[in-house]
PDB file of N, CA and C in Angstrom:
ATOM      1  N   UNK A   1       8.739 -13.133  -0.715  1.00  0.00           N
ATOM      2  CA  UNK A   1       7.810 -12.078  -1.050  1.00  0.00           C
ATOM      3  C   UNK A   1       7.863 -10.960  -0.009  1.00  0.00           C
ATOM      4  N   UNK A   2       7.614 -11.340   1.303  1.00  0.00           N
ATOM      5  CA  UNK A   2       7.891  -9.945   2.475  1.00  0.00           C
ATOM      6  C   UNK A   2       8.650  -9.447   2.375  1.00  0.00           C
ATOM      7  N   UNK A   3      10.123 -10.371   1.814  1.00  0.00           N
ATOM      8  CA  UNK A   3      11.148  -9.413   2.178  1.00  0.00           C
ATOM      9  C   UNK A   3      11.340  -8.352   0.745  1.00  0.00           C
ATOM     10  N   UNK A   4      11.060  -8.531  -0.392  1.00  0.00           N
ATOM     11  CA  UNK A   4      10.954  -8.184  -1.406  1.00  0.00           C
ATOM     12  C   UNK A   4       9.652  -6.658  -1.076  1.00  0.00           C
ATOM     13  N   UNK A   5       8.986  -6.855  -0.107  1.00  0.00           N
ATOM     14  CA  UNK A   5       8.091  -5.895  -0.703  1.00  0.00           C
ATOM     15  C   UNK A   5       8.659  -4.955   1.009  1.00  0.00           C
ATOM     16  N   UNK A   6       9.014  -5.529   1.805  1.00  0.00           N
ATOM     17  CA  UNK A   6       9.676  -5.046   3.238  1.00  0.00           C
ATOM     18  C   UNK A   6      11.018  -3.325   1.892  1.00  0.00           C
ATOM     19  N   UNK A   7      11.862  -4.261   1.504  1.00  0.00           N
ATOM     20  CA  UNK A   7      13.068  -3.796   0.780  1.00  0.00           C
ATOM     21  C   UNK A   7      12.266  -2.278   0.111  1.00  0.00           C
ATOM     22  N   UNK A   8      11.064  -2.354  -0.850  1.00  0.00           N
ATOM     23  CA  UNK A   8      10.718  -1.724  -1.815  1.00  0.00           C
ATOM     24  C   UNK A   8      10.038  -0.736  -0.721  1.00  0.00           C
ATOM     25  N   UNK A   9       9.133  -1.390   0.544  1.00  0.00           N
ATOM     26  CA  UNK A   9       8.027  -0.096   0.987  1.00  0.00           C
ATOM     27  C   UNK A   9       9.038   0.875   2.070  1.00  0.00           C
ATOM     28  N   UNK A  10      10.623   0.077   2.785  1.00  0.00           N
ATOM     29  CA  UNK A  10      11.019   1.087   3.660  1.00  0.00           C
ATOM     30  C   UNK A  10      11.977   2.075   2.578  1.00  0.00           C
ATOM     31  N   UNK A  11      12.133   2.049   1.519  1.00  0.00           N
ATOM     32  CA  UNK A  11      13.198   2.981   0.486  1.00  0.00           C
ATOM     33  C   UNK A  11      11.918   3.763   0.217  1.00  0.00           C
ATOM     34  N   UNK A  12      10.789   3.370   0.171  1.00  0.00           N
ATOM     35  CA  UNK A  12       9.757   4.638  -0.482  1.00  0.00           C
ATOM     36  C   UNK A  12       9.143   5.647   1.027  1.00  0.00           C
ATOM     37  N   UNK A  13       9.331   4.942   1.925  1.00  0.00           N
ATOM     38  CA  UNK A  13       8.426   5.999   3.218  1.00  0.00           C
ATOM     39  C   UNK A  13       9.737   6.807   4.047  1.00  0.00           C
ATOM     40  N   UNK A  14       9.285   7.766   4.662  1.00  0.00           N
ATOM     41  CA  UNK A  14       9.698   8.743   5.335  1.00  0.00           C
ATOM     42  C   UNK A  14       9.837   8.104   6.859  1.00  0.00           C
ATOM     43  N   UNK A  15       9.245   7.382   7.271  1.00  0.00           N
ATOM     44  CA  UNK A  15       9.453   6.414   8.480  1.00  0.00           C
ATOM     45  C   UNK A  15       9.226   4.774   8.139  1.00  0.00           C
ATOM     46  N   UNK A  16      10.523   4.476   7.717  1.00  0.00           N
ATOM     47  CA  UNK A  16      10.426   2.782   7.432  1.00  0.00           C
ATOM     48  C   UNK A  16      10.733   2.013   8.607  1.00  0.00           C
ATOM     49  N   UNK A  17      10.246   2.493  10.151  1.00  0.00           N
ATOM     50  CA  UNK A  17      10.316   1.910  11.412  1.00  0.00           C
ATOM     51  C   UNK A  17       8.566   1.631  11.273  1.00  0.00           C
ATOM     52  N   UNK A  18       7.991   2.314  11.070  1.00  0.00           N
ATOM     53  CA  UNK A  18       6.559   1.990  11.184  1.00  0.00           C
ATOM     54  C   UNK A  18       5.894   0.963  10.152  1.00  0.00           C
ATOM     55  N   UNK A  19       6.719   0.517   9.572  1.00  0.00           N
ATOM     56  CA  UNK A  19       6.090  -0.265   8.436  1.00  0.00           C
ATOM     57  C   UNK A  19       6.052  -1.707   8.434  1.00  0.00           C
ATOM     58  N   UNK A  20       5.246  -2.056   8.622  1.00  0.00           N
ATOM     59  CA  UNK A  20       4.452  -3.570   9.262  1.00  0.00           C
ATOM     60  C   UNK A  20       4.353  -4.347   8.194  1.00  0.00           C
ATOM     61  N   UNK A  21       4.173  -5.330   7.643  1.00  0.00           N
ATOM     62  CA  UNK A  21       4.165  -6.420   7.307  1.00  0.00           C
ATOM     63  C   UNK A  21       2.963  -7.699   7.665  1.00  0.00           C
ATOM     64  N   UNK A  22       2.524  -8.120   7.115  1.00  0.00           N
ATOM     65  CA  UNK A  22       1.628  -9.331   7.723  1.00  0.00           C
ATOM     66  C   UNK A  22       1.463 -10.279   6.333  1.00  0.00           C
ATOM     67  N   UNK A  23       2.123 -11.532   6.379  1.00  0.00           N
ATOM     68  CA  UNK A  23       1.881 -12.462   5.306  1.00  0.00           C
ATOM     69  C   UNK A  23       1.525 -13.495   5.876  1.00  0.00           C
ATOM     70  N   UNK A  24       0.376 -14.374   4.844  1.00  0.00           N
ATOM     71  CA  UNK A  24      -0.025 -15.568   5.312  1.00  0.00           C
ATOM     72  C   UNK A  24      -0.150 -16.291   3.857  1.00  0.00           C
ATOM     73  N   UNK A  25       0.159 -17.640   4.235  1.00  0.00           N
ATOM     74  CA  UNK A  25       0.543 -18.400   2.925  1.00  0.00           C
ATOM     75  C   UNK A  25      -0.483 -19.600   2.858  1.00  0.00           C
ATOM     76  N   UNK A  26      -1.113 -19.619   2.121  1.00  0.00           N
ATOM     77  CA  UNK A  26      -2.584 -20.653   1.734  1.00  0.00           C
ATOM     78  C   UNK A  26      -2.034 -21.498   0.521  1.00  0.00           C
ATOM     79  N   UNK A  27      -2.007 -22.285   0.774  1.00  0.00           N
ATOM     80  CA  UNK A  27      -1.225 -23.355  -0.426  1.00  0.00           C
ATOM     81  C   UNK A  27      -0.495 -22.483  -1.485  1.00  0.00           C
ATOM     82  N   UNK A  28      -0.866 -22.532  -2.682  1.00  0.00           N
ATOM     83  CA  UNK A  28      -0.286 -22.013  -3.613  1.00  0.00           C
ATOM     84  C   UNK A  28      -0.787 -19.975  -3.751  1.00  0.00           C
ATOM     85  N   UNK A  29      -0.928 -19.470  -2.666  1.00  0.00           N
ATOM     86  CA  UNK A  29      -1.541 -17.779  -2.400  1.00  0.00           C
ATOM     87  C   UNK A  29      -1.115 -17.306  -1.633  1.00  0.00           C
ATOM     88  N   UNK A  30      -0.456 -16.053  -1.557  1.00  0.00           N
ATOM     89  CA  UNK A  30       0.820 -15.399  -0.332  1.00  0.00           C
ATOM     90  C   UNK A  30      -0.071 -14.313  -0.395  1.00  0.00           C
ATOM     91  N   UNK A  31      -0.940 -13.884   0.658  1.00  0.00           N
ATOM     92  CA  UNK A  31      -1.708 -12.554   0.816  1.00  0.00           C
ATOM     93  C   UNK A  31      -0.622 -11.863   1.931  1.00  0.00           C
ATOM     94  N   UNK A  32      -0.312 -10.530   1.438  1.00  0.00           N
ATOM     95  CA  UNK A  32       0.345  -9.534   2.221  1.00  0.00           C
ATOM     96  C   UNK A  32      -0.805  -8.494   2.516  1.00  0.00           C
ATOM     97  N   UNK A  33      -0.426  -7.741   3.457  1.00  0.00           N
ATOM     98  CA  UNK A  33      -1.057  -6.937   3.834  1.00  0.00           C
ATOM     99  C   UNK A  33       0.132  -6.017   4.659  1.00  0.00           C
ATOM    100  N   UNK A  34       0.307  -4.637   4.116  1.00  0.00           N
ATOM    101  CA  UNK A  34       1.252  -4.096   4.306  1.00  0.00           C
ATOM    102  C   UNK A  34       0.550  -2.222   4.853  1.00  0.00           C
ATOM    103  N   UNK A  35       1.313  -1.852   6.559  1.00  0.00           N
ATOM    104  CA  UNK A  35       0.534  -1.081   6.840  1.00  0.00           C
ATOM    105  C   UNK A  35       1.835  -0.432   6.992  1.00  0.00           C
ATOM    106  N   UNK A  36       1.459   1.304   6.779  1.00  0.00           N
ATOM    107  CA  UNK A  36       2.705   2.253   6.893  1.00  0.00           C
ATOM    108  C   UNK A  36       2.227   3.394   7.551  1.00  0.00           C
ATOM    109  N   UNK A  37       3.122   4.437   8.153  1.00  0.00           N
ATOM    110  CA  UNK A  37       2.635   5.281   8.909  1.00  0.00           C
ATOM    111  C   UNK A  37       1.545   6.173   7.870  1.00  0.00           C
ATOM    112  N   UNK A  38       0.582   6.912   8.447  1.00  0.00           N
ATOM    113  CA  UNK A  38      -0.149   7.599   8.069  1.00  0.00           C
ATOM    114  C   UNK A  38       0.238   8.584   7.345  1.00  0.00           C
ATOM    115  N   UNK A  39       1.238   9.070   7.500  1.00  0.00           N
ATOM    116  CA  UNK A  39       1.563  10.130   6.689  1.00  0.00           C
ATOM    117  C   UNK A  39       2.539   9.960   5.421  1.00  0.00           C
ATOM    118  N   UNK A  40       2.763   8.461   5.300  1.00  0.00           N
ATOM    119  CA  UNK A  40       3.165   8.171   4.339  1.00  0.00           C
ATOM    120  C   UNK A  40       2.520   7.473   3.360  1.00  0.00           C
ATOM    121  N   UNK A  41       1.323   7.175   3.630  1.00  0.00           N
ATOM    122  CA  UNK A  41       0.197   6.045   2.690  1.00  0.00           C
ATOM    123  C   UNK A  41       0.359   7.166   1.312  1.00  0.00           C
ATOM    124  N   UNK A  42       0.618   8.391   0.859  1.00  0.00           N
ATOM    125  CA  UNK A  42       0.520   8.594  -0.024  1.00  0.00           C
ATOM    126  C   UNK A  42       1.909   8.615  -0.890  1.00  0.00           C
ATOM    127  N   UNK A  43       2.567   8.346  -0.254  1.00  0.00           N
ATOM    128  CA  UNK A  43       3.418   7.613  -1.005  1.00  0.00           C
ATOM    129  C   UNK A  43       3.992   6.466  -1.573  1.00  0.00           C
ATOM    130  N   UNK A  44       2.742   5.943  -0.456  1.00  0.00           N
ATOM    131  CA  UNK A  44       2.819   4.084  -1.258  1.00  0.00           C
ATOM    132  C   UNK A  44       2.304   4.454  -2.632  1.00  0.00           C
ATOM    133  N   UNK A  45       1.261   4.807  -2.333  1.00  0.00           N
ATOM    134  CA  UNK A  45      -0.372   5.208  -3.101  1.00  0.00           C
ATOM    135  C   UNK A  45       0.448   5.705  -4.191  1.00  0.00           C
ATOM    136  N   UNK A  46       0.876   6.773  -4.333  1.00  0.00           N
ATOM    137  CA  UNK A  46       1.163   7.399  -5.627  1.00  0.00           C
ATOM    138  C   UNK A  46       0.270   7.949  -6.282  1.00  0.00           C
ATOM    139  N   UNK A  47       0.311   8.931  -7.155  1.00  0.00           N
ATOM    140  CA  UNK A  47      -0.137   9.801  -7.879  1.00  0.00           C
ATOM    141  C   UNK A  47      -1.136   8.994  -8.814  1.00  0.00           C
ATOM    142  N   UNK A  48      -2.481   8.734  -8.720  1.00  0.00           N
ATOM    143  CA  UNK A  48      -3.641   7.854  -9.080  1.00  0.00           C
ATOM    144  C   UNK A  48      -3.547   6.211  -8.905  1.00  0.00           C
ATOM    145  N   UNK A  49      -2.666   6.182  -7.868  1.00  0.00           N
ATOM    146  CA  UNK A  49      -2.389   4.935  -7.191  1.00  0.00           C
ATOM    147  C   UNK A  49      -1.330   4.503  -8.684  1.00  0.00           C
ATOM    148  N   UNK A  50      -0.275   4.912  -8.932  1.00  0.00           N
ATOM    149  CA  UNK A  50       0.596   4.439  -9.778  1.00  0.00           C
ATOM    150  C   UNK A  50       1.611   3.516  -9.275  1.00  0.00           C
ATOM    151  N   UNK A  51       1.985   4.063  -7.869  1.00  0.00           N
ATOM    152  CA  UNK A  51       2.986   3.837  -7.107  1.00  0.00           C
ATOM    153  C   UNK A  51       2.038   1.872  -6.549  1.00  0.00           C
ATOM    154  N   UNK A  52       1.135   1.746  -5.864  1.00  0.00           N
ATOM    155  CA  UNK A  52       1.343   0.709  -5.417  1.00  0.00           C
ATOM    156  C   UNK A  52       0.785   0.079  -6.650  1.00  0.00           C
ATOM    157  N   UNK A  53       0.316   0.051  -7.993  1.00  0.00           N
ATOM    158  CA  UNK A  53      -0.123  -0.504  -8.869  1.00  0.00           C
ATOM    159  C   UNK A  53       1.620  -1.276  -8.923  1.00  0.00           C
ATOM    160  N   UNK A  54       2.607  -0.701  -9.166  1.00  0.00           N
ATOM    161  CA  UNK A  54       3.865  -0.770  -9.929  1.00  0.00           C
ATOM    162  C   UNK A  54       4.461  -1.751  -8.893  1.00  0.00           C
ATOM    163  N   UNK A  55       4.055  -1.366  -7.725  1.00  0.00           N
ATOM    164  CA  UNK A  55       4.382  -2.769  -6.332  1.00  0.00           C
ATOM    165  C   UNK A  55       4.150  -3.833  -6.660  1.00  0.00           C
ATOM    166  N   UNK A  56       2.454  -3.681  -7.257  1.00  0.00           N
ATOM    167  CA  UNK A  56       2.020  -5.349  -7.254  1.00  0.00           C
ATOM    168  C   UNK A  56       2.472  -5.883  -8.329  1.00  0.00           C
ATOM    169  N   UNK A  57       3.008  -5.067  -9.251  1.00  0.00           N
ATOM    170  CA  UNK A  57       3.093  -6.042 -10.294  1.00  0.00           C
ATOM    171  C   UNK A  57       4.617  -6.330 -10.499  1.00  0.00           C
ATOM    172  N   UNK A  58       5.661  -5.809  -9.362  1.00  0.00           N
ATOM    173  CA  UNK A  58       6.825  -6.347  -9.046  1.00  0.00           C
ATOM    174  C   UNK A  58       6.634  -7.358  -8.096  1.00  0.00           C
ATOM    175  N   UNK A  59       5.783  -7.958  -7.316  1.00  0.00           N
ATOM    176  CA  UNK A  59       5.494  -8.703  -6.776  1.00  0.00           C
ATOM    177  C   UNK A  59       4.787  -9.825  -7.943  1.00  0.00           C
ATOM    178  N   UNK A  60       4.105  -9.504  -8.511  1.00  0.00           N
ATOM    179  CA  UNK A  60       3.227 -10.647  -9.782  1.00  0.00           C
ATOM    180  C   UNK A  60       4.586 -11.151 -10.548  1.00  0.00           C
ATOM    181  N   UNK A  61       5.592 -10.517 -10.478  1.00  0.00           N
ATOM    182  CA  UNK A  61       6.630 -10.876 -11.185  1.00  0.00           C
ATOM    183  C   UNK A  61       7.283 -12.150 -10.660  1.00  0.00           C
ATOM    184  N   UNK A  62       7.694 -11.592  -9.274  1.00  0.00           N
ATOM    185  CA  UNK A  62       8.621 -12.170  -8.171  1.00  0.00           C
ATOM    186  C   UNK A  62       7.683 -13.756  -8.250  1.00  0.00           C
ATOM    187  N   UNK A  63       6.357 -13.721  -8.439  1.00  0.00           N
ATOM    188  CA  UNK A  63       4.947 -15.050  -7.692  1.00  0.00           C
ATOM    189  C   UNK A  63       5.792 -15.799  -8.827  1.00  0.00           C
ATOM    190  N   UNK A  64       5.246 -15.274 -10.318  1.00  0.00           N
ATOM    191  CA  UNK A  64       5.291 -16.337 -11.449  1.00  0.00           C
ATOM    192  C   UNK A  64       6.259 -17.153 -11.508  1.00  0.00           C
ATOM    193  N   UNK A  65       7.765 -16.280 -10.923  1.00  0.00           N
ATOM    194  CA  UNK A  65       8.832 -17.041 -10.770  1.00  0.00           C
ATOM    195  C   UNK A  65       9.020 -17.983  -9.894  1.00  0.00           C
ATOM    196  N   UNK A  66       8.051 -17.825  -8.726  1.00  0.00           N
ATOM    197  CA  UNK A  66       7.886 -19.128  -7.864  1.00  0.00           C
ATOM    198  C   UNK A  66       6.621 -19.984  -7.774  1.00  0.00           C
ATOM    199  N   UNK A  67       5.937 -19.631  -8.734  1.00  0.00           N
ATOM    200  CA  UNK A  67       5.044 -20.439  -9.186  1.00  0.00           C
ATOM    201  C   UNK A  67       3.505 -20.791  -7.981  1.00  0.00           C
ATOM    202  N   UNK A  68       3.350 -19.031  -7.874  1.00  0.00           N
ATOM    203  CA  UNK A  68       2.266 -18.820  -6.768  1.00  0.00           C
ATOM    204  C   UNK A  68       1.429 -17.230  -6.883  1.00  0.00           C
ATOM    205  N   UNK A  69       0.240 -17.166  -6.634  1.00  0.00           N
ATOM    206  CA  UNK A  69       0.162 -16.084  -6.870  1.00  0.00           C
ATOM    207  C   UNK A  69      -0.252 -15.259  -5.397  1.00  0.00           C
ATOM    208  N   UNK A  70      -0.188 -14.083  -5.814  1.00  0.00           N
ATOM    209  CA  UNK A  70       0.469 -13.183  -4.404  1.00  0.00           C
ATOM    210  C   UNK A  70      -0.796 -11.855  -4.261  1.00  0.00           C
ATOM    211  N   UNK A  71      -1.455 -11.468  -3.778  1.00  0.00           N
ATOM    212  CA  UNK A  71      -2.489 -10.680  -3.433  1.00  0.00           C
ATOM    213  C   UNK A  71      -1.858  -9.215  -2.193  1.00  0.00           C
ATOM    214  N   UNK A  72      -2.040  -8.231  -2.391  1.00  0.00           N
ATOM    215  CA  UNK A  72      -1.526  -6.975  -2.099  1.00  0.00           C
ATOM    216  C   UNK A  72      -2.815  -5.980  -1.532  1.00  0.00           C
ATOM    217  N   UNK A  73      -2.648  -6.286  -0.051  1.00  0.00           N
ATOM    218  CA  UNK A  73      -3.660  -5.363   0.356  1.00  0.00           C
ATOM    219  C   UNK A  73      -2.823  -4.511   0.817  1.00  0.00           C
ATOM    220  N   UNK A  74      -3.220  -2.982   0.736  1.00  0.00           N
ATOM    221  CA  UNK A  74      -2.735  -1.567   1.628  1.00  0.00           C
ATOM    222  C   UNK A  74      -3.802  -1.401   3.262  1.00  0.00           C
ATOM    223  N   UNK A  75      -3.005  -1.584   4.348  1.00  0.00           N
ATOM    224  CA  UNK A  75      -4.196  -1.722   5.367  1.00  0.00           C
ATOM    225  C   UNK A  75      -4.558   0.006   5.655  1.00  0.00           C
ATOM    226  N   UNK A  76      -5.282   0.294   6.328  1.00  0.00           N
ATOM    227  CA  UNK A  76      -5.406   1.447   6.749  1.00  0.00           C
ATOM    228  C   UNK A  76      -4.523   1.530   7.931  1.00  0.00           C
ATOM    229  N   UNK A  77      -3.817   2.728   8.280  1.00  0.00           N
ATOM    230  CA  UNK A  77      -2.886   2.867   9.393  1.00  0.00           C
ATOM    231  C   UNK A  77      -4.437   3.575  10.871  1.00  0.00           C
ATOM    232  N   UNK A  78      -4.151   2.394  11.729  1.00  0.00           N
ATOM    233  CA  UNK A  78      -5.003   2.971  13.004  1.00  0.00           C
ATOM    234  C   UNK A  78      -4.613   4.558  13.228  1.00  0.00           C
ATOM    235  N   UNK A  79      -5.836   4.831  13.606  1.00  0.00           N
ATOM    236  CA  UNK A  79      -5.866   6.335  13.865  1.00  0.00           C
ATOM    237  C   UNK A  79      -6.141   7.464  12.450  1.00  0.00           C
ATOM    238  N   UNK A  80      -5.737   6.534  11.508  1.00  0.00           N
ATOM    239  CA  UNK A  80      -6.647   7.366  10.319  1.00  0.00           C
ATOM    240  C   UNK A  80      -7.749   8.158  10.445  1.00  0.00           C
ATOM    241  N   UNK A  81      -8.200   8.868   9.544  1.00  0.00           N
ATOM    242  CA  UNK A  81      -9.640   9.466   9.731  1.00  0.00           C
ATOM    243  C   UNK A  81      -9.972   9.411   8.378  1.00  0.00           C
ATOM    244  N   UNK A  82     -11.519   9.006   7.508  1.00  0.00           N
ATOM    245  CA  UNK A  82     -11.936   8.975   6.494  1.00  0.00           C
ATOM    246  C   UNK A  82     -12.007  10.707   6.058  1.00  0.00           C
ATOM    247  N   UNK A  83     -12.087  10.995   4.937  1.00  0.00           N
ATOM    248  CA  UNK A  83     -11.779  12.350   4.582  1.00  0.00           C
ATOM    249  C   UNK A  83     -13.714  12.542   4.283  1.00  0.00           C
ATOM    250  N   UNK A  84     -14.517  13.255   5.135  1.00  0.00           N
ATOM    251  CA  UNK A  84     -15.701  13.550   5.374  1.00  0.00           C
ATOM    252  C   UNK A  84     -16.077  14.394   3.786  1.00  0.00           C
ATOM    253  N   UNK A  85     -17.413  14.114   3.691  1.00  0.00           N
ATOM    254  CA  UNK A  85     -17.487  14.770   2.508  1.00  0.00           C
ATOM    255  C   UNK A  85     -17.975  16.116   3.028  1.00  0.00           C
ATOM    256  N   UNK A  86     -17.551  17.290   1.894  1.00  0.00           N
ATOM    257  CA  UNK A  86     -17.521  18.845   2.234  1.00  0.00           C
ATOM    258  C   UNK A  86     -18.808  19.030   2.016  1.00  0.00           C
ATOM    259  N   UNK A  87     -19.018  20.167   2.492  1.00  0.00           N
ATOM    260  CA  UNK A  87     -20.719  20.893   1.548  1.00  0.00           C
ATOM    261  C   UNK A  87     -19.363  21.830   0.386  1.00  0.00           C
ATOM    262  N   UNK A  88     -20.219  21.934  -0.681  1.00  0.00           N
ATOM    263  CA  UNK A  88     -19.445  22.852  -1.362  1.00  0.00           C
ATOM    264  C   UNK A  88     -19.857  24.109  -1.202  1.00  0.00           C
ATOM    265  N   UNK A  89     -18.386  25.243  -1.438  1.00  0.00           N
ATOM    266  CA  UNK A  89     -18.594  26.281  -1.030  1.00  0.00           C
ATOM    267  C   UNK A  89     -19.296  27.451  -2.061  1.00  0.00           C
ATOM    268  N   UNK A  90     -20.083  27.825  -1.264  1.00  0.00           N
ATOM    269  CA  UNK A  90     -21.502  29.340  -2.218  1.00  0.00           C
ATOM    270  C   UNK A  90     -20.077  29.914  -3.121  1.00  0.00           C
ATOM    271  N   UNK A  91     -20.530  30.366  -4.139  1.00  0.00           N
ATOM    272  CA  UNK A  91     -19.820  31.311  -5.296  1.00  0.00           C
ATOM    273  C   UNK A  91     -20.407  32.781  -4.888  1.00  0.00           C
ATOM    274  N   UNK A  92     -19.532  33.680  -4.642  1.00  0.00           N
ATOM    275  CA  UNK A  92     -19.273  34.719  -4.376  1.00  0.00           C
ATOM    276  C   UNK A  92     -20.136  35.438  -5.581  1.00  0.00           C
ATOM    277  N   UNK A  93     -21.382  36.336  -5.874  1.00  0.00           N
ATOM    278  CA  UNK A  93     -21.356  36.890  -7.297  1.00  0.00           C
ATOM    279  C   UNK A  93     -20.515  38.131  -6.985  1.00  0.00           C
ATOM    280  N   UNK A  94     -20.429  39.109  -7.735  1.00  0.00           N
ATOM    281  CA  UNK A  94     -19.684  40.427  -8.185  1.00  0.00           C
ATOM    282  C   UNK A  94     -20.209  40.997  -8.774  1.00  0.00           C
TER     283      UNK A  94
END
């Protein structure tokens, strides 16, 4: 499974040196947790999260065939910042 999702996340990022990995295997449950540089989370992510939807379920593929199921967290990359909510901006009249 790591190496399967290692293969898929360094062909999609712009720095596949930063891209971490963390699996732990609970009897029959392989939880990954996969962290990438910051400036590439939107390209895991994809365009309404299409992109890592299409991950997990090449991974749900890869489980059934080994007869386990596999859980897909995106971690936050340290040093992130949450995107603050705006005031919205006054409308100009004319």
């Amino acid at each position: 499974m790591k190496d399967l999702l290692s293969y898929i996340a360094t062909s999609l990022v712009t720095k596949p040196e930063a891209v971490l990995i963390d699996e732990h295997t609970d009897g029959g449950n392989v939880n990954l947790t996969l962290t990438v540089d910051p400036t590439d989370m939107g390209l895991i992510i994809g365009k309404s999260g299409a992109t890592i939807r299409a991950i997990r379920k090449l991974l749900t593929v890869r489980a059934i065939a080994e007869n386990v199921r596999v859980n897909l967290q995106l971690s936050e990359p340290e040093g992130s910042v949450a995107p603050e909510a705006s005031e919205p901006t006054p409308i100009e009249e004319k």
